[in-house]
N, C-alpha and C. Protein backbone atom coordinates (compact mmCIF):
# COMPACT_ATOMS: atom_id res chain seq x y z
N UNK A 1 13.32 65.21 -17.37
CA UNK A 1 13.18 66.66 -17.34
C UNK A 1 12.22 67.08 -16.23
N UNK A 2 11.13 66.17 -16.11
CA UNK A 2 9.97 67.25 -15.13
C UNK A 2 10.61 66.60 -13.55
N UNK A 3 11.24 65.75 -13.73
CA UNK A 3 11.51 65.18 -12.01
C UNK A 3 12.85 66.37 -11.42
N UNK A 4 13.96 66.63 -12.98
CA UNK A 4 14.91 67.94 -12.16
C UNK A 4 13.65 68.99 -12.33
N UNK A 5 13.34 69.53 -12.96
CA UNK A 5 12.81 70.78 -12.54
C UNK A 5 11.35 70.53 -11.38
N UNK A 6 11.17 69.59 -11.08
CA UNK A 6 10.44 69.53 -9.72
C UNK A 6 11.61 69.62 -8.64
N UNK A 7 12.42 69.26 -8.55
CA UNK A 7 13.30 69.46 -7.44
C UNK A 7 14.27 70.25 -7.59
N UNK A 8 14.40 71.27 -8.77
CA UNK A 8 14.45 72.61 -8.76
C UNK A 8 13.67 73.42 -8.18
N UNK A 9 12.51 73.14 -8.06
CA UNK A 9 11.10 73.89 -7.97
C UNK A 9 11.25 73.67 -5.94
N UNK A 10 11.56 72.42 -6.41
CA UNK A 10 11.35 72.20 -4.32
C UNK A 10 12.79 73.05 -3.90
N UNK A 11 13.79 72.97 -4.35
CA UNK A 11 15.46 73.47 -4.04
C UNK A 11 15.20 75.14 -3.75
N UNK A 12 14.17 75.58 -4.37
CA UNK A 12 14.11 76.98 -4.11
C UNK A 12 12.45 77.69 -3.72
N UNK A 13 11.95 76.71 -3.54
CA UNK A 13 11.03 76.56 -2.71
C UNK A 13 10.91 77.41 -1.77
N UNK A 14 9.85 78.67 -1.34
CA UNK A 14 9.60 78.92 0.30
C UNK A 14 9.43 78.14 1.06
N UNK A 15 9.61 77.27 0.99
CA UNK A 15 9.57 76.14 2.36
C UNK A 15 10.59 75.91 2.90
N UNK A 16 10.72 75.72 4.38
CA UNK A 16 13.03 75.04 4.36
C UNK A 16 12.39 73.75 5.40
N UNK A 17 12.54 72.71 4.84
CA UNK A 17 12.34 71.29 5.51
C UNK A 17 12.72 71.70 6.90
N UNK A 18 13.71 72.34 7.00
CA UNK A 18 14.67 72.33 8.77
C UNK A 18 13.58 73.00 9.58
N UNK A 19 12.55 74.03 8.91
CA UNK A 19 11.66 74.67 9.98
C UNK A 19 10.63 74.12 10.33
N UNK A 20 10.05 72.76 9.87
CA UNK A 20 8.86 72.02 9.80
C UNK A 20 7.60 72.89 8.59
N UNK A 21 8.55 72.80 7.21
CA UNK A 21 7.83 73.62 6.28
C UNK A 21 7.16 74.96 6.38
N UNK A 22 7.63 75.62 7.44
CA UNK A 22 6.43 77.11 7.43
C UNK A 22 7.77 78.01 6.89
N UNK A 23 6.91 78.81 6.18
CA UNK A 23 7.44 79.73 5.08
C UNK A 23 9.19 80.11 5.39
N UNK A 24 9.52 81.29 4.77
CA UNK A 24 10.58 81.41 5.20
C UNK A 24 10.56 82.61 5.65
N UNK A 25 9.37 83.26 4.91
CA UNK A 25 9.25 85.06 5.44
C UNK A 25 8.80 85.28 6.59
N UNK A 26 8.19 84.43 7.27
CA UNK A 26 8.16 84.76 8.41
C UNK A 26 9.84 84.98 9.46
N UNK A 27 11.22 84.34 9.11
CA UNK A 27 11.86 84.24 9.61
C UNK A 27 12.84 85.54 9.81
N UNK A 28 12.27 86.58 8.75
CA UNK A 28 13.27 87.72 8.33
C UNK A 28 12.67 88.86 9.82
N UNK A 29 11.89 88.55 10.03
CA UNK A 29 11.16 89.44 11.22
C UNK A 29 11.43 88.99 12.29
N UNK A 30 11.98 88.06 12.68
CA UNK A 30 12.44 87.95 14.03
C UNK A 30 13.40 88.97 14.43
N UNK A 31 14.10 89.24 15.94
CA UNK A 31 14.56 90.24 16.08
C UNK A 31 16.07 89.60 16.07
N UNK A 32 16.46 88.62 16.88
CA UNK A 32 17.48 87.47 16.84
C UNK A 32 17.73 86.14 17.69
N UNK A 33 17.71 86.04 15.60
CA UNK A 33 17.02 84.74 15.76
C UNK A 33 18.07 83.50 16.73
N UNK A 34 19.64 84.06 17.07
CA UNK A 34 19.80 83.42 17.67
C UNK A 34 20.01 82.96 19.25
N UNK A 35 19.50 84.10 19.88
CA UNK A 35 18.86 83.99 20.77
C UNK A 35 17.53 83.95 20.98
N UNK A 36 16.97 82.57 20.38
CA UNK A 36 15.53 82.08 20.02
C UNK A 36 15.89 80.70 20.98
N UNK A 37 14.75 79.98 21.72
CA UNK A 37 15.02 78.70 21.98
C UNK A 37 14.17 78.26 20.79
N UNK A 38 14.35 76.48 20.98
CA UNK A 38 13.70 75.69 19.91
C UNK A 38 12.68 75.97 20.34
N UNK A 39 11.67 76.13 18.94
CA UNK A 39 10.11 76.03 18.90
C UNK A 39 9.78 74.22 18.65
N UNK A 40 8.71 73.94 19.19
CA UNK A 40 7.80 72.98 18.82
C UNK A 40 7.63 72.63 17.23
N UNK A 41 8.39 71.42 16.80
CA UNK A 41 7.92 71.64 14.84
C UNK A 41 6.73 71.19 14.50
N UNK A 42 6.38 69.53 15.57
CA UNK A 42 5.26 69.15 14.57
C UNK A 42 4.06 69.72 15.59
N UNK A 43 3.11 70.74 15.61
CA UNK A 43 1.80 70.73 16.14
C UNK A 43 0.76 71.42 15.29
N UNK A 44 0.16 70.87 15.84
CA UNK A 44 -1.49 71.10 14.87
C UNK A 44 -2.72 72.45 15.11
N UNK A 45 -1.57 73.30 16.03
CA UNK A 45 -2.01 74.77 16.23
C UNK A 45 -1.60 75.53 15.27
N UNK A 46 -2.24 77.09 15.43
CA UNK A 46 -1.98 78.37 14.61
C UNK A 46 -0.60 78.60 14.84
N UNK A 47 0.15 78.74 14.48
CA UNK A 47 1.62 79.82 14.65
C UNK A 47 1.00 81.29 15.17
N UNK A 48 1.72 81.75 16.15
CA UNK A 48 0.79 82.87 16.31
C UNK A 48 2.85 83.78 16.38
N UNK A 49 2.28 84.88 15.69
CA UNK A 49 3.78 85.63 15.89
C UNK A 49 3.87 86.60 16.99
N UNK A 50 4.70 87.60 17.38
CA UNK A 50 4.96 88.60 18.06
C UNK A 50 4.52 88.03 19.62
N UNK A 51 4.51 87.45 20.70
CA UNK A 51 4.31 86.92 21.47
C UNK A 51 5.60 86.54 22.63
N UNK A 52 6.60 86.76 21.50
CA UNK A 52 7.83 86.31 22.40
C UNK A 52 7.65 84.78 23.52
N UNK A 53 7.79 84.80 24.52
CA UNK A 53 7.75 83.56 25.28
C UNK A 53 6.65 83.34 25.82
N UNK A 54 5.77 84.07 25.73
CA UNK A 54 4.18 83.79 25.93
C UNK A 54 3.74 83.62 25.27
N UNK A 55 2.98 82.82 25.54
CA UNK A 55 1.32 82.29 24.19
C UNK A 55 0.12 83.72 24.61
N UNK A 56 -0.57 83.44 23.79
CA UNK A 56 -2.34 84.60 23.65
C UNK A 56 -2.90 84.02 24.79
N UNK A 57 -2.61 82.85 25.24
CA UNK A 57 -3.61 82.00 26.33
C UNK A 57 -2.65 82.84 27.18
N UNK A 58 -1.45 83.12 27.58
CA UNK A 58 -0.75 83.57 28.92
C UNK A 58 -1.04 84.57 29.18
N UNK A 59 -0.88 86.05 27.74
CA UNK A 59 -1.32 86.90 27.94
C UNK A 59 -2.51 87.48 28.21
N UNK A 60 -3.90 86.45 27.86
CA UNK A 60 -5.20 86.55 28.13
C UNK A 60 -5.06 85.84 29.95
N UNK A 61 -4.26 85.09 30.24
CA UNK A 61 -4.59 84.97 31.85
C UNK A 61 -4.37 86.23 32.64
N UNK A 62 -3.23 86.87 32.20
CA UNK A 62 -2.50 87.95 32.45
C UNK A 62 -3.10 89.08 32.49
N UNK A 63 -4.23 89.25 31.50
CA UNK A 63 -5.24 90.25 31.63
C UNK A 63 -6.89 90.02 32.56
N UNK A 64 -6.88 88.67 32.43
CA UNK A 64 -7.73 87.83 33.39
C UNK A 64 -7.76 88.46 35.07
N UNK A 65 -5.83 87.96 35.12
CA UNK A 65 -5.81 88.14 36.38
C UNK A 65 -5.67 89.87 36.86
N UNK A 66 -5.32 90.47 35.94
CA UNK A 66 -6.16 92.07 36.87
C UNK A 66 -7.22 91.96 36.73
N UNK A 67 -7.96 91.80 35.83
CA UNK A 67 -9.60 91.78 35.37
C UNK A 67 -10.34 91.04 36.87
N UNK A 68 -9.76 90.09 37.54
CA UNK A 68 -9.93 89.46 39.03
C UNK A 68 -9.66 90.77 39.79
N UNK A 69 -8.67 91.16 39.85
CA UNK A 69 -8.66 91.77 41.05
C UNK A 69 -9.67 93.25 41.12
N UNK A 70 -10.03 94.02 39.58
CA UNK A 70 -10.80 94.97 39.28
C UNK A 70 -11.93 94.73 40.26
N UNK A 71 -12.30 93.17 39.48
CA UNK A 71 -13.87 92.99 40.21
C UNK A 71 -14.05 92.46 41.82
N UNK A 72 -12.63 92.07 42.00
CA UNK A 72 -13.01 91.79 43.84
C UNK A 72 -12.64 93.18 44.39
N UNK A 73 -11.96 94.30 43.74
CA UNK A 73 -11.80 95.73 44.14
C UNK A 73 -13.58 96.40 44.13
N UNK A 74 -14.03 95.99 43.67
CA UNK A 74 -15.41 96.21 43.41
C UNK A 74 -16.73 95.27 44.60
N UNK A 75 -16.16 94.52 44.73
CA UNK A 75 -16.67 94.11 45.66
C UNK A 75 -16.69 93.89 47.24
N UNK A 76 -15.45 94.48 47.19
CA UNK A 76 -15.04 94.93 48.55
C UNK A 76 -15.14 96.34 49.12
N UNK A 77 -15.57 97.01 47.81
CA UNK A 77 -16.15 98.51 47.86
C UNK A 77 -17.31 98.51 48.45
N UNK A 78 -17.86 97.75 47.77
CA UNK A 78 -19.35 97.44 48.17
C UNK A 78 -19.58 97.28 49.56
N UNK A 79 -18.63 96.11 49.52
CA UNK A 79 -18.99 95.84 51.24
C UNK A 79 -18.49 96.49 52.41
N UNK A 80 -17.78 97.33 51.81
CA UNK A 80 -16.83 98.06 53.25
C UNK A 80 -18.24 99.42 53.05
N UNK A 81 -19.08 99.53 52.29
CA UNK A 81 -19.88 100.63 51.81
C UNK A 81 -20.83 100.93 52.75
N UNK A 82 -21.26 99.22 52.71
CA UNK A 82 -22.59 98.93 53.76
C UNK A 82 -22.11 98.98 55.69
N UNK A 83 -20.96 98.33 55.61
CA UNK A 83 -20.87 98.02 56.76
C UNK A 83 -19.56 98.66 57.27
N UNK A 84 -18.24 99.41 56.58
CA UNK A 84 -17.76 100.28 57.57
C UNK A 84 -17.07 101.31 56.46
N UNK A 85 -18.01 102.78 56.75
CA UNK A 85 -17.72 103.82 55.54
C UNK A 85 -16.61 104.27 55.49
N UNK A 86 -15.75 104.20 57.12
CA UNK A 86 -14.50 104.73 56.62
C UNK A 86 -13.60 104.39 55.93
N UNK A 87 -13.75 103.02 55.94
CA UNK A 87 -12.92 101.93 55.36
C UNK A 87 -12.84 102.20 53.38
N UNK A 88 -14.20 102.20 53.65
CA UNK A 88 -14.86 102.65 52.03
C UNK A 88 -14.13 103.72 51.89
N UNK A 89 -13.93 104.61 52.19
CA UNK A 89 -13.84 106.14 51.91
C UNK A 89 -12.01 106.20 51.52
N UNK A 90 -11.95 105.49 52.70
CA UNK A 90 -10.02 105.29 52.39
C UNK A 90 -9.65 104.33 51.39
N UNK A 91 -10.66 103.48 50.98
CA UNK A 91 -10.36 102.98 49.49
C UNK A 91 -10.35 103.53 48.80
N UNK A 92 -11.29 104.34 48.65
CA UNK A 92 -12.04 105.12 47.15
C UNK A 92 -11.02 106.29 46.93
N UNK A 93 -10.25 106.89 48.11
CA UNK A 93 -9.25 107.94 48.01
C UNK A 93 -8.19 106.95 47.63
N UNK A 94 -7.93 106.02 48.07
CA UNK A 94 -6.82 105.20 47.11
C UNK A 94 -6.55 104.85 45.36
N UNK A 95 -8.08 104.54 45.51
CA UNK A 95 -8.42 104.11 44.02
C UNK A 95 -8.14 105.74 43.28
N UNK A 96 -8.51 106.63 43.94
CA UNK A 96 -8.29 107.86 43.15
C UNK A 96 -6.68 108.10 42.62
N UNK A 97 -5.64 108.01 43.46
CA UNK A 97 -4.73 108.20 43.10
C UNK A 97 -3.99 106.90 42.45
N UNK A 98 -4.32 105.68 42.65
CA UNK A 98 -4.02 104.64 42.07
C UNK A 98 -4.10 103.86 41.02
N UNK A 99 -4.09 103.40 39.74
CA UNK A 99 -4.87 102.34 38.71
C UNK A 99 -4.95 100.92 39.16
N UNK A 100 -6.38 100.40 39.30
CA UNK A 100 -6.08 99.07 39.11
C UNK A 100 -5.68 98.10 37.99
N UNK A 101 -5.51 98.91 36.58
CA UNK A 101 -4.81 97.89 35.71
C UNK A 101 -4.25 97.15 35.98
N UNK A 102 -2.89 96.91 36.62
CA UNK A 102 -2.24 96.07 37.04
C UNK A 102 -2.38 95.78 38.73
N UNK A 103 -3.07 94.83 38.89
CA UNK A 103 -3.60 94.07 40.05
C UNK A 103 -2.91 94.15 40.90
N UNK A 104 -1.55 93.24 40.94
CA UNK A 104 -0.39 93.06 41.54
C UNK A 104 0.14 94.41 42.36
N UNK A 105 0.65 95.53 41.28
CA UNK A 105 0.73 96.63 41.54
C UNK A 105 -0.03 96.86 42.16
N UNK A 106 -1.30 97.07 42.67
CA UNK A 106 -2.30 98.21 43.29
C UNK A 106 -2.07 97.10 44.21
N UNK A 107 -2.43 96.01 44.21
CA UNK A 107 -2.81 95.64 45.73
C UNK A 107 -1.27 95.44 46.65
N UNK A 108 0.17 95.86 46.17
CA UNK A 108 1.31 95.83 46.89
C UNK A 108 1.31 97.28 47.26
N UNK A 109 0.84 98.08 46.48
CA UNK A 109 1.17 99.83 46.98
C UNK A 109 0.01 99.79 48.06
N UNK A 110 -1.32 99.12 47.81
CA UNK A 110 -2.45 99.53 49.14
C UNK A 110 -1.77 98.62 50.47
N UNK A 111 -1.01 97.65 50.14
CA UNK A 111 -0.86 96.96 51.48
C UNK A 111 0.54 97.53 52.04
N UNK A 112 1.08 98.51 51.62
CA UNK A 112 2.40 99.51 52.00
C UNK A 112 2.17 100.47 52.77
N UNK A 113 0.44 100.95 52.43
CA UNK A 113 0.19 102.32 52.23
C UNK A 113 -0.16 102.26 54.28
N UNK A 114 -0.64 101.36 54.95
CA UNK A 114 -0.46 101.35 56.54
C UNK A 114 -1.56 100.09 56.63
N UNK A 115 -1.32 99.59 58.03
CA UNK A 115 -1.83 98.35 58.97
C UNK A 115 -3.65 98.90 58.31
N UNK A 116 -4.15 99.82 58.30
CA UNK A 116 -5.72 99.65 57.91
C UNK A 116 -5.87 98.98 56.17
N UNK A 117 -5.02 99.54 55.93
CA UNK A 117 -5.08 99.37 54.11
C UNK A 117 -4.49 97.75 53.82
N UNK A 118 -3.53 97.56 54.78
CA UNK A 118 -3.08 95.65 54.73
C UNK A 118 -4.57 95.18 54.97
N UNK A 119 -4.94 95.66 55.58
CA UNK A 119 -6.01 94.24 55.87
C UNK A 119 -7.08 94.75 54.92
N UNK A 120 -7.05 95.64 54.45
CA UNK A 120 -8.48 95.79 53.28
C UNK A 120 -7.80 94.97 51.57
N UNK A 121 -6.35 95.33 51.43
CA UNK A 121 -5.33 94.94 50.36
C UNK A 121 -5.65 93.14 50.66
N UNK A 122 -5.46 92.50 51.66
CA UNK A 122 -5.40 91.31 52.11
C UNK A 122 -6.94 90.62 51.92
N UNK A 123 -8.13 91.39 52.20
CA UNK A 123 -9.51 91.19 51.76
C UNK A 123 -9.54 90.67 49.88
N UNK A 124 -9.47 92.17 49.10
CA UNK A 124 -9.16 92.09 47.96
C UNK A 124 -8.69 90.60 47.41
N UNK A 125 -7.26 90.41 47.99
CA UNK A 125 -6.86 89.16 47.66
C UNK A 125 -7.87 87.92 47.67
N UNK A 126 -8.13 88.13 48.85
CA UNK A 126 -8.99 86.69 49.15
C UNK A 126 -10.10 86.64 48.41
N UNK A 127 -10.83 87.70 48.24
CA UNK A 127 -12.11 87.99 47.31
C UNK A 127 -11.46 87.49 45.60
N UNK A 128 -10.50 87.71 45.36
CA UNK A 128 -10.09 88.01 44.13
C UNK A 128 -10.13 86.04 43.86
N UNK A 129 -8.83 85.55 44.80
CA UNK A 129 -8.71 83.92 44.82
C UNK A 129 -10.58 83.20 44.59
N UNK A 130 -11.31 83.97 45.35
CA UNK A 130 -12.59 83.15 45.74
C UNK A 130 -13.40 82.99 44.51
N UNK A 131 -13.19 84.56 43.65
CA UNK A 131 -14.32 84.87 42.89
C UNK A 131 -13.91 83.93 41.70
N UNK A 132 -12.30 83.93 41.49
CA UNK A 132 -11.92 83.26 40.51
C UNK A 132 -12.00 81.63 40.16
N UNK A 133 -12.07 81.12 41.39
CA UNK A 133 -12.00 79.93 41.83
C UNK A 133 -13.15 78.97 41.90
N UNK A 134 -14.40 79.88 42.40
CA UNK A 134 -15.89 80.03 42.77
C UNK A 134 -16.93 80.31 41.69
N UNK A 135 -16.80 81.42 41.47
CA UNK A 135 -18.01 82.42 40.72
C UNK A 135 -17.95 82.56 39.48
N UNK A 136 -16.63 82.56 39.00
CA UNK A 136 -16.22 83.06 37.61
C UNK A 136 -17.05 82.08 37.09
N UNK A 137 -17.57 82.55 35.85
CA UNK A 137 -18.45 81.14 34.73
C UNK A 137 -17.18 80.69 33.80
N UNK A 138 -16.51 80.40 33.94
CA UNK A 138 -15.74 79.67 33.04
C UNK A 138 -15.92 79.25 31.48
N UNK A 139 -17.30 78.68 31.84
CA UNK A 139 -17.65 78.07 30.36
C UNK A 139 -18.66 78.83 29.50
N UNK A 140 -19.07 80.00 30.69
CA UNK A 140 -19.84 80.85 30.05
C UNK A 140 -19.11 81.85 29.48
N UNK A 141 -17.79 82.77 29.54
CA UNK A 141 -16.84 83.00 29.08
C UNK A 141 -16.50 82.38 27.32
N UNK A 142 -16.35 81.31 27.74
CA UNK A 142 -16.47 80.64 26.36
C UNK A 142 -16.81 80.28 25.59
N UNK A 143 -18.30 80.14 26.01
CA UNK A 143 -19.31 80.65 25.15
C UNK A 143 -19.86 81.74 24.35
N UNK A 144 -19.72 82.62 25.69
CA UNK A 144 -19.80 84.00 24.64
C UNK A 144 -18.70 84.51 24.03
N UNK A 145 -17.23 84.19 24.15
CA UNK A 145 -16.38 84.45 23.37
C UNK A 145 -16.67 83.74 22.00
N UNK A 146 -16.70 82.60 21.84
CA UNK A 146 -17.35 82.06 20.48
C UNK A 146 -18.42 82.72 19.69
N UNK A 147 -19.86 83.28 20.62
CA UNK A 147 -20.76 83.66 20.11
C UNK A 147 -20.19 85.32 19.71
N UNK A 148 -19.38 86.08 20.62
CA UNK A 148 -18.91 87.32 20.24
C UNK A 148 -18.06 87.35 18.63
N UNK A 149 -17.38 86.19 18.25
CA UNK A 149 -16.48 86.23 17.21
C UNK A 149 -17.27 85.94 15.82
N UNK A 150 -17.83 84.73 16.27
CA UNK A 150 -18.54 84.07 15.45
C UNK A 150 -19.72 85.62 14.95
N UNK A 151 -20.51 85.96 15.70
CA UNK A 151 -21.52 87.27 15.14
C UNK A 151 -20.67 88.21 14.52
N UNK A 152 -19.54 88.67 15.40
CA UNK A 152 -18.89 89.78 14.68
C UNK A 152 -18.49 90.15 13.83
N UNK A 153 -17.89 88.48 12.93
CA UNK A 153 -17.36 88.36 11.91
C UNK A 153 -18.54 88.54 10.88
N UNK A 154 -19.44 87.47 11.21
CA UNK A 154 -20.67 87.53 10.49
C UNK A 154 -21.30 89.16 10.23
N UNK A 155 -21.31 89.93 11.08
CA UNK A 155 -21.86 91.20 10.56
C UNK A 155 -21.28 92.07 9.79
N UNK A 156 -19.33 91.82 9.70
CA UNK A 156 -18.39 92.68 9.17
C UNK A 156 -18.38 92.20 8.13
N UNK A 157 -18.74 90.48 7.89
CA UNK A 157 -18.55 90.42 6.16
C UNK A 157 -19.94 91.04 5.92
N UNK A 158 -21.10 91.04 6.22
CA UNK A 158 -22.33 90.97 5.86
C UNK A 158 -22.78 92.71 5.58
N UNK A 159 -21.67 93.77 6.28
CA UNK A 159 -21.29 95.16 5.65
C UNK A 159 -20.81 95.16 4.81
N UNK A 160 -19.75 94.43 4.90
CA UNK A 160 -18.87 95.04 3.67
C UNK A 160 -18.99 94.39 2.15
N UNK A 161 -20.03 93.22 2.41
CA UNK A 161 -20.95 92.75 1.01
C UNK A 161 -21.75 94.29 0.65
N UNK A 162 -22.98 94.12 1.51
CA UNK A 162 -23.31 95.17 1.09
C UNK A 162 -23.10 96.17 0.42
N UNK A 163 -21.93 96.75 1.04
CA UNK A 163 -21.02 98.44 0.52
C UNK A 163 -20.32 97.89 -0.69
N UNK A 164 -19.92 96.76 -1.17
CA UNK A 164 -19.21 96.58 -2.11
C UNK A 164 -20.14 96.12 -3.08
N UNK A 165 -21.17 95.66 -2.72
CA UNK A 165 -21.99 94.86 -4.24
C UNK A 165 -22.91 96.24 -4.20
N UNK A 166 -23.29 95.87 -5.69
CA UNK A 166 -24.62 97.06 -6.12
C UNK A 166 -25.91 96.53 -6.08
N UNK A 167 -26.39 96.17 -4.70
CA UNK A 167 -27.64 95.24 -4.62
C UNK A 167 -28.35 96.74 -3.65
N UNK A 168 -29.40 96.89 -4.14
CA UNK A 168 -29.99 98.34 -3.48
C UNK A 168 -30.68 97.70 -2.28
N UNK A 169 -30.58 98.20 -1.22
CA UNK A 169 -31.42 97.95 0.33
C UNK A 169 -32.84 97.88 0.13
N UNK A 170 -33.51 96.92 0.66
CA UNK A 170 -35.08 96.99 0.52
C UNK A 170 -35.70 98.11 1.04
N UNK A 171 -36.92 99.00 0.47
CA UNK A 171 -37.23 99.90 1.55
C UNK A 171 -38.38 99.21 2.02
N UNK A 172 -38.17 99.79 3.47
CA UNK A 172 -38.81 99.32 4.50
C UNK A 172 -40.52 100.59 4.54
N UNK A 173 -40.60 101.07 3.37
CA UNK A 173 -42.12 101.65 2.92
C UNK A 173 -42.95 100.66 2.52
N UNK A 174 -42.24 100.01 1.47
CA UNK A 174 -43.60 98.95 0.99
C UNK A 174 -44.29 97.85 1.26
């Protein structure tokens, strides 16, 4: 008796062996599923959903790489600032009508825009390759991303203890 109704129990199971055991509800949310390629079954990462063919790591390079070009746009401000204002000035009227959100974008419309703006668009670039390549802290990045999560979490449970338990705040009179 307990060995069929264990494999009753497994027969209707949320699990489906064919997916490498992850649930089944996750599968009703796909959009279609059969234009899906094969996923990876056995790995020892998070499942991360909604991502489509990119991972969080692609889309974080992806935001990386404007986040590069923001700051070599910034530094080429600088320097065209000190040493040739017009140059500066025809950036800064660019940047006005332009976003640098998307990197790519801004620096193909500034290098369209005429022969002075190619070679300031063409600067950008190189600043952008250097800073990334060079300067960026890499590991300091990842450090404080750890230390940012790790505190944050820590202070959001450490509110919402508070607000939920009936432990009265010390006053800071006595």
């Amino acid at each position: 008796m307990e060995s069929s109704s264990s494999s009753l129990l497994l027969h209707h199971s949320c699990f489906n062996p064919k997916f490498g055991k992850r649930p089944l509800l996750a599968y009703p949310l796909m959009r279609n599923p059969r234009n899906r390629k094969p996923t990876r079954i056995c790995s020892n990462k998070m499942y991360v959903p909604g991502f489509g063919e990119a991972s969080p790591e692609a889309k974080a390079a992806k935001h990386l790489h404007d986040f590069f070009t923001y700051v070599a746009v910034r530094i080429v401000s600088a320097q065209l600032e000190s040493y040739n204002h017009e140059a500066y000035l025809e950036l800064r009227e660019f940047l006005d009508t332009n976003s640098v959100s998307d990197g790519d974008k801004f620096c193909a419309a500034l290098m369209r825009r005429s022969s002075r703006h190619m070679k300031i668009a063409l600067r950008i670039l190189e600043v952008r390759s250097a800073y990334c390549k060079n300067d960026f802290e890499w590991d300091n990045l990842k450090r404080l991303s750890f230390k940012n999560v790790d505190g944050f979490n820590t202070k959001l449970m450490r509110e919402y203890v508070l607000e939920t338990s009936h432990v009265e705040k010390p006053d800071s009179d006595t």
